[in-house]
N, C-alpha and C. Protein backbone atom coordinates (compact mmCIF):
# COMPACT_ATOMS: atom_id res chain seq x y z
N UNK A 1 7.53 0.34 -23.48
CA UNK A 1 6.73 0.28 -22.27
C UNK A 1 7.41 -0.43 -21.11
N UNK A 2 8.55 -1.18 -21.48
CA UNK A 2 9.24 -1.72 -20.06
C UNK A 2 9.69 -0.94 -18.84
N UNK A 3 10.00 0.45 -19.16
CA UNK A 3 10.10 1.10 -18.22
C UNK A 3 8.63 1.43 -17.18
N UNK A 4 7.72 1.24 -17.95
CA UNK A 4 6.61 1.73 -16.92
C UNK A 4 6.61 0.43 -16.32
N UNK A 5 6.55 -1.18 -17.09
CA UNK A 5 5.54 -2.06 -16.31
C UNK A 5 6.53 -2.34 -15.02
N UNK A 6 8.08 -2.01 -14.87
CA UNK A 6 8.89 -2.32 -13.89
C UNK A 6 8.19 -1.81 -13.08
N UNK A 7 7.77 -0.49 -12.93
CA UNK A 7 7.20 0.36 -11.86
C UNK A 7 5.44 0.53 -11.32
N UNK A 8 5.00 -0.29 -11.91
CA UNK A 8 3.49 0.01 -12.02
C UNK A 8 3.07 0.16 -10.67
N UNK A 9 3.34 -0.66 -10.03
CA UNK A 9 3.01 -1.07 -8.65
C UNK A 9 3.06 0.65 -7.40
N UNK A 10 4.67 0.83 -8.07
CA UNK A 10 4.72 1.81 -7.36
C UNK A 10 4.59 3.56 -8.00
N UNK A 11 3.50 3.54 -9.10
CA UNK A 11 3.03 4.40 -9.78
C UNK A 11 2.04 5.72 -8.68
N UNK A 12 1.91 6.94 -9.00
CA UNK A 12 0.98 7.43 -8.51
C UNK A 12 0.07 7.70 -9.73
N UNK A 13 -0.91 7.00 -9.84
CA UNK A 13 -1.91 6.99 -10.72
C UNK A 13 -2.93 8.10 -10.95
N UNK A 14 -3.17 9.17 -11.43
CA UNK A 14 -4.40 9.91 -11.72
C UNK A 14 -5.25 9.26 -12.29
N UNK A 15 -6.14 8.84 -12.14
CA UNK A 15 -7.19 8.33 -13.01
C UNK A 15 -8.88 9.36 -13.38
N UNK A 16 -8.85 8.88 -14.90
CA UNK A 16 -9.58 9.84 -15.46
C UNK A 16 -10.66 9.50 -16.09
N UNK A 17 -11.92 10.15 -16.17
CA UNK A 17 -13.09 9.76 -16.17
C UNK A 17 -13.16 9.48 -18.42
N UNK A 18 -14.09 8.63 -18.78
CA UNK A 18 -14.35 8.21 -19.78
C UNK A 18 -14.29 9.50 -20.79
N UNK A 19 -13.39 9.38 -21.92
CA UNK A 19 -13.37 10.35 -22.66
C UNK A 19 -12.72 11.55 -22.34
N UNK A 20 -11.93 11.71 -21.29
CA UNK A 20 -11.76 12.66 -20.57
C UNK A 20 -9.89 12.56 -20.38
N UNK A 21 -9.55 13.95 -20.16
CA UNK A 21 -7.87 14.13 -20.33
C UNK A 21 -7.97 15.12 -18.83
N UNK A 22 -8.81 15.79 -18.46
CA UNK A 22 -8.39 16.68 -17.05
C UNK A 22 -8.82 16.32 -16.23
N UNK A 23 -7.59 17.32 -14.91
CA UNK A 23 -7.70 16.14 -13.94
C UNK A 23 -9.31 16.84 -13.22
N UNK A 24 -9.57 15.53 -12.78
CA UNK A 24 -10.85 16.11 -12.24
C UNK A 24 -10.98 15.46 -10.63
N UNK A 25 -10.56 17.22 -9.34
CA UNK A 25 -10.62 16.61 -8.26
C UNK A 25 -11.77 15.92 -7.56
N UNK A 26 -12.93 15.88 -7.72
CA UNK A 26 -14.14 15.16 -7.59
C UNK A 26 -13.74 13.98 -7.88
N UNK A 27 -12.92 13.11 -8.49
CA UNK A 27 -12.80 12.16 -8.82
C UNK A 27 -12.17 10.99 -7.78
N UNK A 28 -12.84 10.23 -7.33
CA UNK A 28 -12.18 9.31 -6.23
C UNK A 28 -11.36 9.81 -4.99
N UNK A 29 -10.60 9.53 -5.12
CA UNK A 29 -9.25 9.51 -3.91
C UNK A 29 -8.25 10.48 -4.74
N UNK A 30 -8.66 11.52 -5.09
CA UNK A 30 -7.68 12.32 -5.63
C UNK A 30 -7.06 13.79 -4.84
N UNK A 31 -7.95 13.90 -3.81
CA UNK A 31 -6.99 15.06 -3.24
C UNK A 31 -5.87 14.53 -2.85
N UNK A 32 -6.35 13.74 -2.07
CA UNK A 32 -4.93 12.29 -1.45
C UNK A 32 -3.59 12.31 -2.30
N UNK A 33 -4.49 11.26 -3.97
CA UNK A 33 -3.64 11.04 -5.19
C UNK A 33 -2.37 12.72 -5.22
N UNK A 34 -3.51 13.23 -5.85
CA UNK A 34 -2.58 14.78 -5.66
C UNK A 34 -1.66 15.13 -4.33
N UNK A 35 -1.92 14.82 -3.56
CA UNK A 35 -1.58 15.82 -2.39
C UNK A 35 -0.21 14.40 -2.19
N UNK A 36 -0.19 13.34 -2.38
CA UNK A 36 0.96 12.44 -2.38
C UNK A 36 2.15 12.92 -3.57
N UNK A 37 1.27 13.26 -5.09
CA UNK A 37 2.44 13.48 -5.82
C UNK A 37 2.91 14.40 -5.50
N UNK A 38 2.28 15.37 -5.32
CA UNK A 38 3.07 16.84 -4.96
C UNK A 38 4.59 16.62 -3.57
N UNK A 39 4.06 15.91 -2.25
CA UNK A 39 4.54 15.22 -1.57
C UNK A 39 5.81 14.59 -1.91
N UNK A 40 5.85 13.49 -3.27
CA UNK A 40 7.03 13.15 -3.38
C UNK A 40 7.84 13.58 -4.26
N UNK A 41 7.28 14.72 -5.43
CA UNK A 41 8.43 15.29 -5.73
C UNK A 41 8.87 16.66 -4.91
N UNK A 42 8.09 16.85 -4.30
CA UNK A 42 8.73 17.88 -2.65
C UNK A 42 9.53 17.17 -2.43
N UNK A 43 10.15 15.99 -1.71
CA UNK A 43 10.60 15.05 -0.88
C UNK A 43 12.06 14.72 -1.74
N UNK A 44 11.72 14.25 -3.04
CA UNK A 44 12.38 14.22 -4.02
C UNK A 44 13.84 15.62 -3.91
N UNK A 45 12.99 16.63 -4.33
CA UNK A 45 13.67 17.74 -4.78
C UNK A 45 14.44 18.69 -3.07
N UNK A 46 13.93 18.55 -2.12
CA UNK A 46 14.27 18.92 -1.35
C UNK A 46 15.71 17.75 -0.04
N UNK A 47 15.49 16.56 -0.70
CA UNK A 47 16.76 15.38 -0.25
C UNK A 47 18.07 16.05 -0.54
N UNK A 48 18.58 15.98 -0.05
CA UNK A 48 20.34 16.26 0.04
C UNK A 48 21.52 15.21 -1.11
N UNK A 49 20.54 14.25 -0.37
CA UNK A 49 21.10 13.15 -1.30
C UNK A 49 20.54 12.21 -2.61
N UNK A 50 19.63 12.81 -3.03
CA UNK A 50 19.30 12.45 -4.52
C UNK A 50 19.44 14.12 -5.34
N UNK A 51 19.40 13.66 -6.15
CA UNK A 51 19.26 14.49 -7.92
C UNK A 51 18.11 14.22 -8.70
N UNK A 52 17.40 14.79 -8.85
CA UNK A 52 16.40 14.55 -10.27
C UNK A 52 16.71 15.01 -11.44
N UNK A 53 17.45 13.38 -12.35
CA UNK A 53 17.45 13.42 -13.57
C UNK A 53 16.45 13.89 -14.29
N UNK A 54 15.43 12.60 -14.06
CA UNK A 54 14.15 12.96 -15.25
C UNK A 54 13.49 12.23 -14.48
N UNK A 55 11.89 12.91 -14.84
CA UNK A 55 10.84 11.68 -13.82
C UNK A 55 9.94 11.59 -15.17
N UNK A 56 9.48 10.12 -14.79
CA UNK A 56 8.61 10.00 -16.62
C UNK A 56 6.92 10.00 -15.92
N UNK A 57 5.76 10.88 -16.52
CA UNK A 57 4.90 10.93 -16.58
C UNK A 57 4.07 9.88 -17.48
N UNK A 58 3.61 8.96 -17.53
CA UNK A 58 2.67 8.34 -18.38
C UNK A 58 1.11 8.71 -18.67
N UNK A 59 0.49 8.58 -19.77
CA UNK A 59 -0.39 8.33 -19.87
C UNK A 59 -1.03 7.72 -20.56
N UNK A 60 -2.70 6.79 -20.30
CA UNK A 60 -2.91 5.33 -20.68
C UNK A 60 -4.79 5.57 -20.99
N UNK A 61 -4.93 4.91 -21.98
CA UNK A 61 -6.59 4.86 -21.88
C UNK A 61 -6.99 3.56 -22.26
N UNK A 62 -8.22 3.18 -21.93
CA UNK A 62 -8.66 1.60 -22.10
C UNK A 62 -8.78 1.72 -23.70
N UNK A 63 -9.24 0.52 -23.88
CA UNK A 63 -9.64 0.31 -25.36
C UNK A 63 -10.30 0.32 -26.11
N UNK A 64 -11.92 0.20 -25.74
CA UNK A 64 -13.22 0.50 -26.00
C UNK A 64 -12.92 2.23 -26.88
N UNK A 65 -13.50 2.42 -27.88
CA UNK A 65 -13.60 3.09 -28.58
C UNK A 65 -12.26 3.48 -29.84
N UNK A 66 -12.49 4.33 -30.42
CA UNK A 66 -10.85 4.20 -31.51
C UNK A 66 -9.83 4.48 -31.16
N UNK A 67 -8.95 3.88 -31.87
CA UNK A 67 -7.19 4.21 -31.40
C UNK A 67 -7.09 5.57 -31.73
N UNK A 68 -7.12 5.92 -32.76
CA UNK A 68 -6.68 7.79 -32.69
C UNK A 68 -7.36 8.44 -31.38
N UNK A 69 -8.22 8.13 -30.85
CA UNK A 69 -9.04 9.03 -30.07
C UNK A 69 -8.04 8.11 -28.61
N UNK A 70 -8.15 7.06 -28.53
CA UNK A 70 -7.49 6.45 -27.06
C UNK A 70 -6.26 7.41 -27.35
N UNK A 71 -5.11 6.99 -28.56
CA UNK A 71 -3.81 7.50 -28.51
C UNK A 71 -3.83 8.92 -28.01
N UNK A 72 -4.67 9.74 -28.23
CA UNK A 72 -4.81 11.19 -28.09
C UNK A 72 -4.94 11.55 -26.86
N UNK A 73 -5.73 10.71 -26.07
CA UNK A 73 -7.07 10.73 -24.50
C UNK A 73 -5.27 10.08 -23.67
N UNK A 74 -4.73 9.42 -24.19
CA UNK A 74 -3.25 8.97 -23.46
C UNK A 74 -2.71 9.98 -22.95
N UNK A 75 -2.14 10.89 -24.51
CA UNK A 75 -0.80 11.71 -24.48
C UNK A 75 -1.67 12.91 -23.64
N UNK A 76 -2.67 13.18 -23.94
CA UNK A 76 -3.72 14.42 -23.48
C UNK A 76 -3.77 14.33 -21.22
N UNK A 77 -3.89 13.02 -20.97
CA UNK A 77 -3.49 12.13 -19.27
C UNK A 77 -2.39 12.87 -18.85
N UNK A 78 -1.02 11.98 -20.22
CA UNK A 78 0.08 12.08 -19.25
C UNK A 78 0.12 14.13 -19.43
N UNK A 79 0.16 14.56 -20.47
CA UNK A 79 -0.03 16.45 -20.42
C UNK A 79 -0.54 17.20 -19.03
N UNK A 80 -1.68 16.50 -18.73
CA UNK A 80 -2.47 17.36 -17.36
C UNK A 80 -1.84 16.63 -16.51
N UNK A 81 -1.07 15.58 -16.61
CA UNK A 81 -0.22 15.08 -15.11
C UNK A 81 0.77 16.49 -14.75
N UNK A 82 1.71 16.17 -15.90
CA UNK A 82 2.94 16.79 -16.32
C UNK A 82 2.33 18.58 -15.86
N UNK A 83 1.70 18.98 -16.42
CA UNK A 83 1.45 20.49 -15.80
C UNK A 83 0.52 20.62 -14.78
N UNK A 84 0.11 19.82 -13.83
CA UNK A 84 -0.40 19.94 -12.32
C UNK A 84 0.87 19.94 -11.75
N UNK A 85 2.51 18.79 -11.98
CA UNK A 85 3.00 19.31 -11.20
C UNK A 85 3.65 20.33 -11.54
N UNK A 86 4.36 20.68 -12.99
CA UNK A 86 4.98 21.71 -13.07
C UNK A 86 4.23 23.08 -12.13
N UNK A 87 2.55 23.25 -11.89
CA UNK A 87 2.06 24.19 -11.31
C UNK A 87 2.19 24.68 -9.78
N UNK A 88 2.72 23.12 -9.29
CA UNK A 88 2.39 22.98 -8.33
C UNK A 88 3.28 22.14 -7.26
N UNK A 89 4.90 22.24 -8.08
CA UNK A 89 5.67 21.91 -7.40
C UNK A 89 7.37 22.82 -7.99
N UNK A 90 8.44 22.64 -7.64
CA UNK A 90 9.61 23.48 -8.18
C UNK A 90 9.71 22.61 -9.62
N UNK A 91 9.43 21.64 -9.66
CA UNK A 91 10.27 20.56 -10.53
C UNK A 91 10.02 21.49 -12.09
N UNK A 92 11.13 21.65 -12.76
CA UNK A 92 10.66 22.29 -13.76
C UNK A 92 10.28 21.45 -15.19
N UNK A 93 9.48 21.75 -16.06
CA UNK A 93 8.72 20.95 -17.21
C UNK A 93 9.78 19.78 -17.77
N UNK A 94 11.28 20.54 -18.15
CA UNK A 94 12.67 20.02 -19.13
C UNK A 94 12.50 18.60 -17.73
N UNK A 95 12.68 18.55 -16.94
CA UNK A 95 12.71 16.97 -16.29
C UNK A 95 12.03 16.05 -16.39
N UNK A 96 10.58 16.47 -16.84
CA UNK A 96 9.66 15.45 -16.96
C UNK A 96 9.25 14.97 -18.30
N UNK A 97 9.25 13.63 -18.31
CA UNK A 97 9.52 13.18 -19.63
C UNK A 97 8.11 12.70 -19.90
N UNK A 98 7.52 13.07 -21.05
CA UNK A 98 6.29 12.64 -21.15
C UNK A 98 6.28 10.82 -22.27
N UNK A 99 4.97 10.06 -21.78
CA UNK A 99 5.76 8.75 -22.12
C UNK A 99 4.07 8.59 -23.03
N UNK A 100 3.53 8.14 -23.83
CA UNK A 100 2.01 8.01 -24.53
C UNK A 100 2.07 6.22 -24.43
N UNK A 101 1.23 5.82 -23.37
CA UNK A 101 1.16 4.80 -23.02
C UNK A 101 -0.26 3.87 -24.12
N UNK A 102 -0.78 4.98 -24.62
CA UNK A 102 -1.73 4.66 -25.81
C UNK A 102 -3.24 3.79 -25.14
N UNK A 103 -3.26 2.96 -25.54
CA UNK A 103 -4.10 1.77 -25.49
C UNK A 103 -3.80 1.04 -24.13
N UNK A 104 -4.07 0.67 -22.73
CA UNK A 104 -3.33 -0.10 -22.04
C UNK A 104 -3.81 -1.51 -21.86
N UNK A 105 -3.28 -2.40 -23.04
CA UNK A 105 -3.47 -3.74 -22.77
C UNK A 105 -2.36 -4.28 -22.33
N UNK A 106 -1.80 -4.04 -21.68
CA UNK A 106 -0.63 -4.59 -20.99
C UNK A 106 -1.12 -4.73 -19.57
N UNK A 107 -1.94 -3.40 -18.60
CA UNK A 107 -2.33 -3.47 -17.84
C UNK A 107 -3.56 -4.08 -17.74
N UNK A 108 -4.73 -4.13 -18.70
CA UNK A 108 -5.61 -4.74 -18.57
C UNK A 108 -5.31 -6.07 -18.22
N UNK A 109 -4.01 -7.09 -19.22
CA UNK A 109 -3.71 -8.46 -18.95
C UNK A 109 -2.95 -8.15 -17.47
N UNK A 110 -2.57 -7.70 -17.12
CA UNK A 110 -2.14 -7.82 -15.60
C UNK A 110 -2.88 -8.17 -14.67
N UNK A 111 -4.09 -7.13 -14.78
CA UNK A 111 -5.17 -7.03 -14.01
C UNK A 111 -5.91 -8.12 -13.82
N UNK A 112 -6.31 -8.97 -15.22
CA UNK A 112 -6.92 -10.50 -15.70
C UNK A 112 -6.15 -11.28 -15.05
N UNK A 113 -4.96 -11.30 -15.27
CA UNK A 113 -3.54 -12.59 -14.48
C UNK A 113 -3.97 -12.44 -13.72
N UNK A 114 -4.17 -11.64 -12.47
CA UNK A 114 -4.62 -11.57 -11.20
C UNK A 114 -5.57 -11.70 -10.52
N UNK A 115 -6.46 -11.86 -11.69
CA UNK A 115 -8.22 -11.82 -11.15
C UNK A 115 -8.30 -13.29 -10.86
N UNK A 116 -9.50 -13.71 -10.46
CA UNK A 116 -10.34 -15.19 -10.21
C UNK A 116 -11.13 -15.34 -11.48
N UNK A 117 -11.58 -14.04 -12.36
CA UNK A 117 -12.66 -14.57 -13.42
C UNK A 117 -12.97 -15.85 -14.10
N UNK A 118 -13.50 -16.29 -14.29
CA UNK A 118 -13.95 -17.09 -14.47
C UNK A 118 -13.51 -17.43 -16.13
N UNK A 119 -13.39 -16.37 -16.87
CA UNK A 119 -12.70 -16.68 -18.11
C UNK A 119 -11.20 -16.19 -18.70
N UNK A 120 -10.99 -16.09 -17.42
CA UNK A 120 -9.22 -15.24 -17.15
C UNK A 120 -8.64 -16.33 -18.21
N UNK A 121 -8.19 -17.20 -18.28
CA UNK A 121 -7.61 -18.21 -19.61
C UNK A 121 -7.88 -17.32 -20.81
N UNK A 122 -9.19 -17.17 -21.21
CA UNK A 122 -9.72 -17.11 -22.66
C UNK A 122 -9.64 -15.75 -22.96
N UNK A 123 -9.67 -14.84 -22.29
CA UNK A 123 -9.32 -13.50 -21.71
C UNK A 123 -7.92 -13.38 -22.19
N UNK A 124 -7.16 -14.03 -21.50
CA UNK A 124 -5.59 -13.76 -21.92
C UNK A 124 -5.12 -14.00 -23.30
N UNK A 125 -5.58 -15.42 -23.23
CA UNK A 125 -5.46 -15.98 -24.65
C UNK A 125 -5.70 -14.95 -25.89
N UNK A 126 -6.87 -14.44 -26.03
CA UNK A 126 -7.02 -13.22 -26.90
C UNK A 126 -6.26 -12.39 -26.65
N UNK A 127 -5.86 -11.64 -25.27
CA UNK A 127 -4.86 -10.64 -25.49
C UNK A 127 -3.43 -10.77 -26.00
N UNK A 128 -2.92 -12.18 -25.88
CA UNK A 128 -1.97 -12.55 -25.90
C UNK A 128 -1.91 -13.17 -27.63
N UNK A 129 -2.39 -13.65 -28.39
CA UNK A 129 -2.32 -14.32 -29.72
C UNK A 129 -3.41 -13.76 -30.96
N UNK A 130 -4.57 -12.68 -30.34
CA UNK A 130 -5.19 -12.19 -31.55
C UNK A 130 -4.49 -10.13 -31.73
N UNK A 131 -4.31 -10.46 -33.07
CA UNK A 131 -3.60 -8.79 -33.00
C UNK A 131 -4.48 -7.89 -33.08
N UNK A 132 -3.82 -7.13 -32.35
CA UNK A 132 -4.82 -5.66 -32.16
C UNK A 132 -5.46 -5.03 -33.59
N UNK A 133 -5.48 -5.12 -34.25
CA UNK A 133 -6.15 -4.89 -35.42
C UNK A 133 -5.92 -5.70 -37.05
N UNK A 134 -6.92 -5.35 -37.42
CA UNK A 134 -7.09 -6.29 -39.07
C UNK A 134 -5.44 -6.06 -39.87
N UNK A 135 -5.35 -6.88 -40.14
CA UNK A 135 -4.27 -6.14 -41.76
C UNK A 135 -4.38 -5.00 -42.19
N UNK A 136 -5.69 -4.78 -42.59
CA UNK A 136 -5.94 -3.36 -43.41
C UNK A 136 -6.11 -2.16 -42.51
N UNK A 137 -5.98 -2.60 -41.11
CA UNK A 137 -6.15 -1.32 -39.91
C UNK A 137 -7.44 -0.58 -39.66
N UNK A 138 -8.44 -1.46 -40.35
CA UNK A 138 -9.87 -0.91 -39.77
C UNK A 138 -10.76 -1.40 -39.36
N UNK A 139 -10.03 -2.73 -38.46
CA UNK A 139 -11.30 -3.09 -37.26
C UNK A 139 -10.18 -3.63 -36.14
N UNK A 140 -11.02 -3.10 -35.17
CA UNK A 140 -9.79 -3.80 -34.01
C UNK A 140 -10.13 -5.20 -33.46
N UNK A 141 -9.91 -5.61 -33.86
CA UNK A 141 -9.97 -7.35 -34.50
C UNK A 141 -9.96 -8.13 -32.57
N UNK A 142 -8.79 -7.41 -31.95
CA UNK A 142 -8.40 -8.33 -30.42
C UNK A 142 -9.67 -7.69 -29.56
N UNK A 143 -10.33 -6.10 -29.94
CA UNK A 143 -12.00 -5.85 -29.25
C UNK A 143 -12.94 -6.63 -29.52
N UNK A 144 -13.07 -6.63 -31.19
CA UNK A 144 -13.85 -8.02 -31.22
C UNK A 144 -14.25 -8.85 -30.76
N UNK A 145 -12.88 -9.65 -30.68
CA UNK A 145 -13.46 -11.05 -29.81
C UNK A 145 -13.94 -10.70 -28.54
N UNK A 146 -12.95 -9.86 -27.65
CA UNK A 146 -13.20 -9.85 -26.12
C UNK A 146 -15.11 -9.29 -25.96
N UNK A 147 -15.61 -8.37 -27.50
CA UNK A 147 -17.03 -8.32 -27.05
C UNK A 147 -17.71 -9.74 -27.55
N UNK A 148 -17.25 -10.37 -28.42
CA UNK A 148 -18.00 -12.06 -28.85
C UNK A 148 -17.94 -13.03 -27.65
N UNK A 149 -16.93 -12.93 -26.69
CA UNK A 149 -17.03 -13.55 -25.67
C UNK A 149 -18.38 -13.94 -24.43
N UNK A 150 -18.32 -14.73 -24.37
CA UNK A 150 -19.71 -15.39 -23.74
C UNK A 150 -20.63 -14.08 -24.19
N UNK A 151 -21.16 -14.27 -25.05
CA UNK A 151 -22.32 -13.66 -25.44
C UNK A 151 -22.26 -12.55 -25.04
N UNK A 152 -20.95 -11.58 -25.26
CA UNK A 152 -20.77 -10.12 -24.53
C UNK A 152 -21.43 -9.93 -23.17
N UNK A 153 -21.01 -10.98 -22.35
CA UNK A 153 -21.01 -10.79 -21.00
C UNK A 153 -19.90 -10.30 -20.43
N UNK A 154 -18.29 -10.92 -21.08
CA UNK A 154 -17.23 -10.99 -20.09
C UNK A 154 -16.96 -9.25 -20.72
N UNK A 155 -17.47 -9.04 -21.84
CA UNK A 155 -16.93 -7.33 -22.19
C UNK A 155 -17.50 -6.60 -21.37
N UNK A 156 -18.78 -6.54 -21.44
CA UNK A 156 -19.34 -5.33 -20.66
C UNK A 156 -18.98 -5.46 -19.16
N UNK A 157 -18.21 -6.65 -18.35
CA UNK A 157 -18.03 -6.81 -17.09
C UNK A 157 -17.17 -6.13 -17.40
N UNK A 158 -16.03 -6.38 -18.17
CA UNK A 158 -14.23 -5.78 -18.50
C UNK A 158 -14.75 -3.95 -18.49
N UNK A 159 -15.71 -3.76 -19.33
CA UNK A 159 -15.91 -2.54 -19.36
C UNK A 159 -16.56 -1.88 -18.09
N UNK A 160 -17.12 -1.91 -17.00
CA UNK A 160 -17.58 -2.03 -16.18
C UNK A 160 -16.47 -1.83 -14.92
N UNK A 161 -15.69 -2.76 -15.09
CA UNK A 161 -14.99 -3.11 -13.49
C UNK A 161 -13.58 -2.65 -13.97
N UNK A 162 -12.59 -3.20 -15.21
CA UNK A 162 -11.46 -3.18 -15.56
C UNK A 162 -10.84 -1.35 -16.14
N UNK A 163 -11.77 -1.59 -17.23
CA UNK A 163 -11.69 -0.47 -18.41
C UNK A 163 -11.38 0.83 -17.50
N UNK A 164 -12.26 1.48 -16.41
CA UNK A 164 -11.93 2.76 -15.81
C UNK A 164 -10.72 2.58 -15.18
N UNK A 165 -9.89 2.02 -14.59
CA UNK A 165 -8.49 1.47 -13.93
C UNK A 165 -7.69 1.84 -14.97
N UNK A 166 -8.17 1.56 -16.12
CA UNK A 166 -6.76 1.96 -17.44
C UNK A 166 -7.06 3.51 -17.83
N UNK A 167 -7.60 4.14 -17.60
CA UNK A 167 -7.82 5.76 -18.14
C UNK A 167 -7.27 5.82 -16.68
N UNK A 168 -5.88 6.45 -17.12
CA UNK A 168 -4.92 7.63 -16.23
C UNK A 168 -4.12 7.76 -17.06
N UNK A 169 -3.38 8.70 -15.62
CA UNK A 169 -2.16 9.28 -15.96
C UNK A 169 -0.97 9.08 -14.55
N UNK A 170 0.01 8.80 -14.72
CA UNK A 170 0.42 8.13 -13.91
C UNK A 170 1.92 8.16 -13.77
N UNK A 171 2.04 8.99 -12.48
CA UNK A 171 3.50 9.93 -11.80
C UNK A 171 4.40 8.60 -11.23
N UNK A 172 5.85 8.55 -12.39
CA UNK A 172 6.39 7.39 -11.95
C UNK A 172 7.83 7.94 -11.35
């Protein structure tokens, strides 16, 4: 994942509704979203002076619900990135590298580092020292806590405000 978090900042993000892998233009700021990626691999491919090696597509889903189904709802993101532009720009499929960003607790703790919350410490702390799942691989042990937290207040906020920010797909 180091290659994505270098770039996050300057990601074009699709973001995708709960449970969901297509892109859906009703969705926020997405003609824009779209109408920018298309934009820079136009810009990209038509420069004199660059080459496109490879451009890596990601895709990411929050954590709330199971890993087979997040891992899937990921690779399923970065797929409908990857063939909106192949549809819809020259760049052909062999350049774009598809990346399964899975679960995104990397970005969720980003997002926390940055916040004011009020339990941003205890927040991290779990993301950072309880492991994502049991020994035996059938409870996700680091969801747990974050819903035991103040009396499943700080989850359903995380789920609420954070959680939709991590379902995309995201043109790097």
């Amino acid at each position: 994942e180091p290659f994505y978090d270098d770039h996050r900042e300057k990601a074009l993000i699709v973001s995708n509704r709960v449970s969901r892998s297509n892109i859906d233009p009703s969705m926020g700021d997405y003609r824009r979203i779209l109408g920018d990626l298309v934009s820079a691999v136009g810009t990209i491919l038509n420069s004199s002076d660059t080459k496109v090696s490879k451009v890596v597509v990601a895709g990411f889903a929050s954590p709330e619900g199971s890993f087979e189904i997040n891992d899937r709802l990921a690779w399923e993101r970065a797929v409908a990135v990857k063939e909106y532009i192949t549809r819809n720009t020259r760049l052909p499929g062999h350049q774009i590298q598809l990346y399964n960003g899975s679960e995104d607790w990397r970005g969720l703790r980003a997002m926390v580092a940055a916040s004011d919350l009020y339990e941003k410490q205890q927040i991290l702390d779990i993301i950072d020292h309880v492991p994502l799942m049991s020994p035996d691989g059938r409870q996700k042990v680091r969801l747990q806590q974050l819903r035991e937290l103040n009396g499943g207040r700080t989850y359903r906020y995380l789920l609420e405000n954070y959680f939709p920010k991590l379902r995309n797909g995201a043109f790097i």
